[in-house]
C-alpha atoms as a PDB file:
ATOM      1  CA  UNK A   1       0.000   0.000   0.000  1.00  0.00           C
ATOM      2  CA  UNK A   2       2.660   2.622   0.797  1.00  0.00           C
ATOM      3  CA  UNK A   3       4.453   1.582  -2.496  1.00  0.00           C
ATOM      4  CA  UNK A   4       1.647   2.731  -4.163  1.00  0.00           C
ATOM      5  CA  UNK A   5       1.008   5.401  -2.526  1.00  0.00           C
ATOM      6  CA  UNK A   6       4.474   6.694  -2.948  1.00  0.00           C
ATOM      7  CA  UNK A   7       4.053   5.860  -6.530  1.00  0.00           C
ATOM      8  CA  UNK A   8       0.909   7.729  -7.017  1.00  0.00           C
ATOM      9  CA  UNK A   9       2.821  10.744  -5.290  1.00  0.00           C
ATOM     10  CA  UNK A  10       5.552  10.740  -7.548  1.00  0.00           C
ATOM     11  CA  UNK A  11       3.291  10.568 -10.712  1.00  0.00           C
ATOM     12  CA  UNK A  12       1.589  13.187  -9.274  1.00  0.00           C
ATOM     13  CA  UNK A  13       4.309  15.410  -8.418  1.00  0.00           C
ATOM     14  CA  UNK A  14       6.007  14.891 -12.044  1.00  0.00           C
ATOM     15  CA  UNK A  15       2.597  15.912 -13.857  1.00  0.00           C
ATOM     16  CA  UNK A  16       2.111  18.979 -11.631  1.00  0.00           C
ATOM     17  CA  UNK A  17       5.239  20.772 -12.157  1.00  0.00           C
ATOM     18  CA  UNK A  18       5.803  19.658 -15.695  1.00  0.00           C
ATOM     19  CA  UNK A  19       2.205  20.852 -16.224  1.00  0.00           C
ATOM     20  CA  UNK A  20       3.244  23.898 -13.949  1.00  0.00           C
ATOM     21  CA  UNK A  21       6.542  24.734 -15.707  1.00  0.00           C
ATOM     22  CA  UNK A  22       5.005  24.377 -19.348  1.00  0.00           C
ATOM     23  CA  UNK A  23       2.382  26.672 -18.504  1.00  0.00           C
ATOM     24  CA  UNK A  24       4.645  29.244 -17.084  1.00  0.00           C
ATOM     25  CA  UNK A  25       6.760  28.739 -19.901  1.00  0.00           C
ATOM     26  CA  UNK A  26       4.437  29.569 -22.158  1.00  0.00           C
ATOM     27  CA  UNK A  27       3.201  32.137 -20.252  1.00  0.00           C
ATOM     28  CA  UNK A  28       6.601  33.941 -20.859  1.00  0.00           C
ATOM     29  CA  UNK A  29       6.638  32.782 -24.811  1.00  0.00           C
ATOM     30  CA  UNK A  30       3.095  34.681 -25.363  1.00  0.00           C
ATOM     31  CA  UNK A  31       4.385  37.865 -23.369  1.00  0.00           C
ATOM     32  CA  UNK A  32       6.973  38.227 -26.356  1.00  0.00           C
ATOM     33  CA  UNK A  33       4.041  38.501 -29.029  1.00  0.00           C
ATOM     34  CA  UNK A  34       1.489  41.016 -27.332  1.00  0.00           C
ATOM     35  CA  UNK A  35       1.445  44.328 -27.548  1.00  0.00           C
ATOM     36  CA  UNK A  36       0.740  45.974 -23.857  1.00  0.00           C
ATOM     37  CA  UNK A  37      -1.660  48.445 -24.981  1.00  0.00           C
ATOM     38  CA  UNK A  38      -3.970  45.740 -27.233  1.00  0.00           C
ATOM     39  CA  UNK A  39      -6.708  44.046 -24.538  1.00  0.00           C
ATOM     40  CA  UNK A  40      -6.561  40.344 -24.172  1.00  0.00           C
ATOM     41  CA  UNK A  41      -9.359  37.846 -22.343  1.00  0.00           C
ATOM     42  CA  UNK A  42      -8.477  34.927 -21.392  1.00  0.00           C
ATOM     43  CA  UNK A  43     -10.916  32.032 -22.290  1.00  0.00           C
ATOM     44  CA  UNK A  44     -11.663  31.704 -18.844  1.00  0.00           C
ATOM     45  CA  UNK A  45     -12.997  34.925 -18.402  1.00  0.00           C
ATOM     46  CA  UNK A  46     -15.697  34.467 -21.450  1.00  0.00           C
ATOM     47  CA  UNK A  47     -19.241  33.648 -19.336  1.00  0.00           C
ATOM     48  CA  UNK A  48     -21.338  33.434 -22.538  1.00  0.00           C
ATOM     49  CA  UNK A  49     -19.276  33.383 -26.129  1.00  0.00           C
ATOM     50  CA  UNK A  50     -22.108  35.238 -27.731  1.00  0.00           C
ATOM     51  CA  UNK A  51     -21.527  37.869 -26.026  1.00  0.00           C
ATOM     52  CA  UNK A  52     -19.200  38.736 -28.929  1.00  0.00           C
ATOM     53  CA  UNK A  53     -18.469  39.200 -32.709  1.00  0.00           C
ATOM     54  CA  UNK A  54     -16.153  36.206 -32.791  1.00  0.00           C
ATOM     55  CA  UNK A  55     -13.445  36.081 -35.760  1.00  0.00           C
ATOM     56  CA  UNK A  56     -11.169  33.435 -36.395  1.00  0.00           C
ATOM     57  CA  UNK A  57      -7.806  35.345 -38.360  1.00  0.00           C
ATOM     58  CA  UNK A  58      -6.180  31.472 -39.070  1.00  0.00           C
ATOM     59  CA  UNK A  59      -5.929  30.438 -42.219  1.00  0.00           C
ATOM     60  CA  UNK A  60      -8.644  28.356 -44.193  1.00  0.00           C
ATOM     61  CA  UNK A  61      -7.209  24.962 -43.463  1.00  0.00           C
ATOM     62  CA  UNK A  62      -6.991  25.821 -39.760  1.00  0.00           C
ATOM     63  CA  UNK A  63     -10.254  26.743 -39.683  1.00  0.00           C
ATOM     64  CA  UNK A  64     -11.789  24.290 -41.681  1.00  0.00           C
ATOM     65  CA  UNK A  65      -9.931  21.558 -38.792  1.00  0.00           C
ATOM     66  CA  UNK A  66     -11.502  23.418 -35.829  1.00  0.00           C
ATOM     67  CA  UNK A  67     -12.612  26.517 -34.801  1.00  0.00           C
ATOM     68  CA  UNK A  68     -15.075  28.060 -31.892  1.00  0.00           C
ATOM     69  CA  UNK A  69     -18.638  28.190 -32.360  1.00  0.00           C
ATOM     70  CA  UNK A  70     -20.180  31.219 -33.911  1.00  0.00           C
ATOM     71  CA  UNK A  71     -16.638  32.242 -35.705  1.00  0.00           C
ATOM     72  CA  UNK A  72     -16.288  33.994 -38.673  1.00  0.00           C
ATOM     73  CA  UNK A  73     -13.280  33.077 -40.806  1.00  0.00           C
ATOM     74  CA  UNK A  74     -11.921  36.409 -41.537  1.00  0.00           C
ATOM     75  CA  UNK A  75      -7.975  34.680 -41.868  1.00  0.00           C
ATOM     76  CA  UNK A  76      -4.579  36.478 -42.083  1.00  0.00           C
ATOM     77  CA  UNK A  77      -2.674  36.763 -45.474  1.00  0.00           C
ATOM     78  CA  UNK A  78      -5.800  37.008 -47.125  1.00  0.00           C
ATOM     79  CA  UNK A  79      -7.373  39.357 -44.916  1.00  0.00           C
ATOM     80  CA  UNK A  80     -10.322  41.890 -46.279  1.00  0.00           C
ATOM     81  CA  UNK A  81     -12.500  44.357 -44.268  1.00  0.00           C
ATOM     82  CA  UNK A  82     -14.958  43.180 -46.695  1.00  0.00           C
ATOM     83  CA  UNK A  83     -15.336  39.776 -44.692  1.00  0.00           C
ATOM     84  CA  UNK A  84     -16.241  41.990 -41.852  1.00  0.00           C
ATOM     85  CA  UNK A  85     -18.523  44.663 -43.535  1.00  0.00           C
ATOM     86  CA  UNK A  86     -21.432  43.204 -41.100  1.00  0.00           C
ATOM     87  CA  UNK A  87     -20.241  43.526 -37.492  1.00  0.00           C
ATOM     88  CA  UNK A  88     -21.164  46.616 -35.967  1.00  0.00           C
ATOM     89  CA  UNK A  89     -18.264  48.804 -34.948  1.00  0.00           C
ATOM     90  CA  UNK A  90     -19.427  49.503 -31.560  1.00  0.00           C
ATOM     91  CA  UNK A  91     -19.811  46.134 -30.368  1.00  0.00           C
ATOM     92  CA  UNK A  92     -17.554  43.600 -28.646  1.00  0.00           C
ATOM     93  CA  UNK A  93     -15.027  41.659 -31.248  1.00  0.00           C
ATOM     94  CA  UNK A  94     -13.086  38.639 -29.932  1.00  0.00           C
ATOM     95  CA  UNK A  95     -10.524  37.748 -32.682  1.00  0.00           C
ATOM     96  CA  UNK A  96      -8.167  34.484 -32.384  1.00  0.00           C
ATOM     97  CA  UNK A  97      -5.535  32.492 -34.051  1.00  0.00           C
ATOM     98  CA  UNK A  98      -3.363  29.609 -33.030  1.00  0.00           C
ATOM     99  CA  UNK A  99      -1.484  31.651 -29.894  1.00  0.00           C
ATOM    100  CA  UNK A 100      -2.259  35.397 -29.954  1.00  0.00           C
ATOM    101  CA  UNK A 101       0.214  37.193 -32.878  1.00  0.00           C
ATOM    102  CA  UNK A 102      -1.608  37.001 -36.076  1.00  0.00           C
ATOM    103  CA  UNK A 103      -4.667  38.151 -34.338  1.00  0.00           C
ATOM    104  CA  UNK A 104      -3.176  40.623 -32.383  1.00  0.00           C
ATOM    105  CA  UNK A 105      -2.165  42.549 -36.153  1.00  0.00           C
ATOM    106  CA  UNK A 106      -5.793  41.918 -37.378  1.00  0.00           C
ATOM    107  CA  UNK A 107      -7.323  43.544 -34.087  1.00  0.00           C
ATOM    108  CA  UNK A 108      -4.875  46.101 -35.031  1.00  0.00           C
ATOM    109  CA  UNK A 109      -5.930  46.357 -38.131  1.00  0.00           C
ATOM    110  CA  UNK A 110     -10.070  46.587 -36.748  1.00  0.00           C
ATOM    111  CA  UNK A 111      -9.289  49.276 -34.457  1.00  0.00           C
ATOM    112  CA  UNK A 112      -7.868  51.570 -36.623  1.00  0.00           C
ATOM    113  CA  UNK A 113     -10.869  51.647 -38.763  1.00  0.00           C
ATOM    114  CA  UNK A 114     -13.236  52.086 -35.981  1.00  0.00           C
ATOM    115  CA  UNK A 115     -14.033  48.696 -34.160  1.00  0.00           C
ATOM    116  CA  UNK A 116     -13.761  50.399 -30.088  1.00  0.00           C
ATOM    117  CA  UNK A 117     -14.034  46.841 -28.230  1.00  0.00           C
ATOM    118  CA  UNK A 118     -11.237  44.860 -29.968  1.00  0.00           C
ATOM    119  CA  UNK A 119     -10.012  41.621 -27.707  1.00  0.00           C
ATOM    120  CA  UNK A 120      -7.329  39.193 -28.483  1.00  0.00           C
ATOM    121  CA  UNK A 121      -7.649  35.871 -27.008  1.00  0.00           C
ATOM    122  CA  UNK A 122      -4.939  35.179 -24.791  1.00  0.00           C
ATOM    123  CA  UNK A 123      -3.472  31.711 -25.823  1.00  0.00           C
ATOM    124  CA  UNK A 124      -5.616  31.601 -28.856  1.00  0.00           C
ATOM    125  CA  UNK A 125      -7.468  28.232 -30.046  1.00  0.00           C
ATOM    126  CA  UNK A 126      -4.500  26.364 -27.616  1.00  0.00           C
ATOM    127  CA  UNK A 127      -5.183  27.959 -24.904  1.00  0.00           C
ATOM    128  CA  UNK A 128      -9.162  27.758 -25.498  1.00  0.00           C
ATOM    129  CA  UNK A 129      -8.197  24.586 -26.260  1.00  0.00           C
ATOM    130  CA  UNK A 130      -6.287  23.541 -23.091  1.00  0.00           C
ATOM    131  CA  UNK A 131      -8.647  25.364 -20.542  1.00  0.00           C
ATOM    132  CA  UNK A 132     -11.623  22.663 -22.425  1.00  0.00           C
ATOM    133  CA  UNK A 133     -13.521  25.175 -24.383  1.00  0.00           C
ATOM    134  CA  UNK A 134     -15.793  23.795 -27.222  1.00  0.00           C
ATOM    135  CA  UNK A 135     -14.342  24.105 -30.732  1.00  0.00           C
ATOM    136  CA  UNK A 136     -16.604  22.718 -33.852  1.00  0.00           C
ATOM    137  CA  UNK A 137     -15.988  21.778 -37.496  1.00  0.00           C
ATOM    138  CA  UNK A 138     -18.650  22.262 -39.640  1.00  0.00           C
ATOM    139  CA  UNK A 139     -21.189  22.737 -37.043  1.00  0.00           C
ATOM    140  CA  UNK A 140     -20.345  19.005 -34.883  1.00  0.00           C
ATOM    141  CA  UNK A 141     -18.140  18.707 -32.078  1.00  0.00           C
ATOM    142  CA  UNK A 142     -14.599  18.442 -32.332  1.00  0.00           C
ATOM    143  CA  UNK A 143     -11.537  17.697 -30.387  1.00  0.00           C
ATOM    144  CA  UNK A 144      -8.900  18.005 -33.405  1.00  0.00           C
ATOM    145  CA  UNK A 145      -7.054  21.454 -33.192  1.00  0.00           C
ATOM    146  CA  UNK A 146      -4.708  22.943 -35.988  1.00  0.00           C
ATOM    147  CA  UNK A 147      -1.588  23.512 -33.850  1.00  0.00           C
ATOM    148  CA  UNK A 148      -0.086  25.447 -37.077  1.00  0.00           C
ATOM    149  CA  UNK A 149       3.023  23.701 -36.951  1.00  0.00           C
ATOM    150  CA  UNK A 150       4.845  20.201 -34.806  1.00  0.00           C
ATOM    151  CA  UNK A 151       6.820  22.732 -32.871  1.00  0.00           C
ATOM    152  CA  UNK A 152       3.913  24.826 -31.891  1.00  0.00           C
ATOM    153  CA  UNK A 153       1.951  21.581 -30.991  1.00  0.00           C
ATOM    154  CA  UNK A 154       4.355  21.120 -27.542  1.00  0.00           C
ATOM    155  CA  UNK A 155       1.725  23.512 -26.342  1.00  0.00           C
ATOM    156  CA  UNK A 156      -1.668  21.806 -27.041  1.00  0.00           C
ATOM    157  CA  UNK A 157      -2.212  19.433 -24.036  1.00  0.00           C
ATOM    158  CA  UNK A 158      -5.792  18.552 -24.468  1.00  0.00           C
ATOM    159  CA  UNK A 159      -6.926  17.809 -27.738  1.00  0.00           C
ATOM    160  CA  UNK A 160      -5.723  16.086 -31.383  1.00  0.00           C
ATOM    161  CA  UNK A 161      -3.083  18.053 -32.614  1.00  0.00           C
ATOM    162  CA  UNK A 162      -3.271  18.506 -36.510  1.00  0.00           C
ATOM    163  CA  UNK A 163      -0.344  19.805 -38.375  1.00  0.00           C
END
């Protein structure tokens, strides 16, 4: 019994800090993309996803693999404000991509043509992702995330990674 319980203590102990020191690790790797004047939320912090205009500034083939419910595929190099002539300027925008940077430049992009409640999600689709928020592919249930790339995928720890 003790042998066990030791063992079940050790396990334990390993998966907390390496869980622990990933998280602060990445922590530190997302400081180095955001801009300290652009307003992030982090997915825990979203009561009710409606609440906002929800874009998705990943490319097609990322979005097409996963993406969270009500987005609009508005995507990066191929950007138009046409693909956001709807949303009304005035109201809440949450824009995403895999970790933070690509939709950090979109936001960018919104607010200087008049969108006043522009929010980056911190962590993007991982992070949303990680902290077990829903993501869908065309309109069912999914657990497969686009991690954009194997090296980006160390930071996906619930979900299938797609590359």
């Amino acid at each position: 019994m003790q042998r066990k319980l030791l063992g079940f203590t050790l396990v334990f102990f390993l998966f907390f800090t390496t869980s622990f020191a990933q998280s602060k690790a990445y922590e530190a790797l997302l400081s180095t993309f955001y801009d300290e004047g652009f307003s992030t939320v982090k997915p825990t912090q979203i009561n009710n996803l409606s609440d906002y205009q929800v874009l998705d500034a990943r490319e097609q083939k990322e979005f097409e693999v996963s993406h969270l419910p009500q987005a609009i595929w508005v995507g990066f190099d191929t950007f138009s404000f046409s693909s956001v002539g709807k949303l009304k300027k005035d109201q809440p925008v949450l824009i995403y991509c895999t970790v933070g940077a690509r939709s950090q430049e979109i936001g960018k992009r919104l607010q200087a043509a008049g969108f006043s409640k522009v929010y980056n999600l911190y962590g993007g689709i991982l992070q949303w992702a990680n902290d077990g928020g829903e993501l869908v592919s065309q309109g069912k249930p999914t657990t497969r995330v686009h991690t954009y790339s194997k090296s980006w995928g160390i930071w996906l720890n619930r979900g299938e990674k797609v590359y």
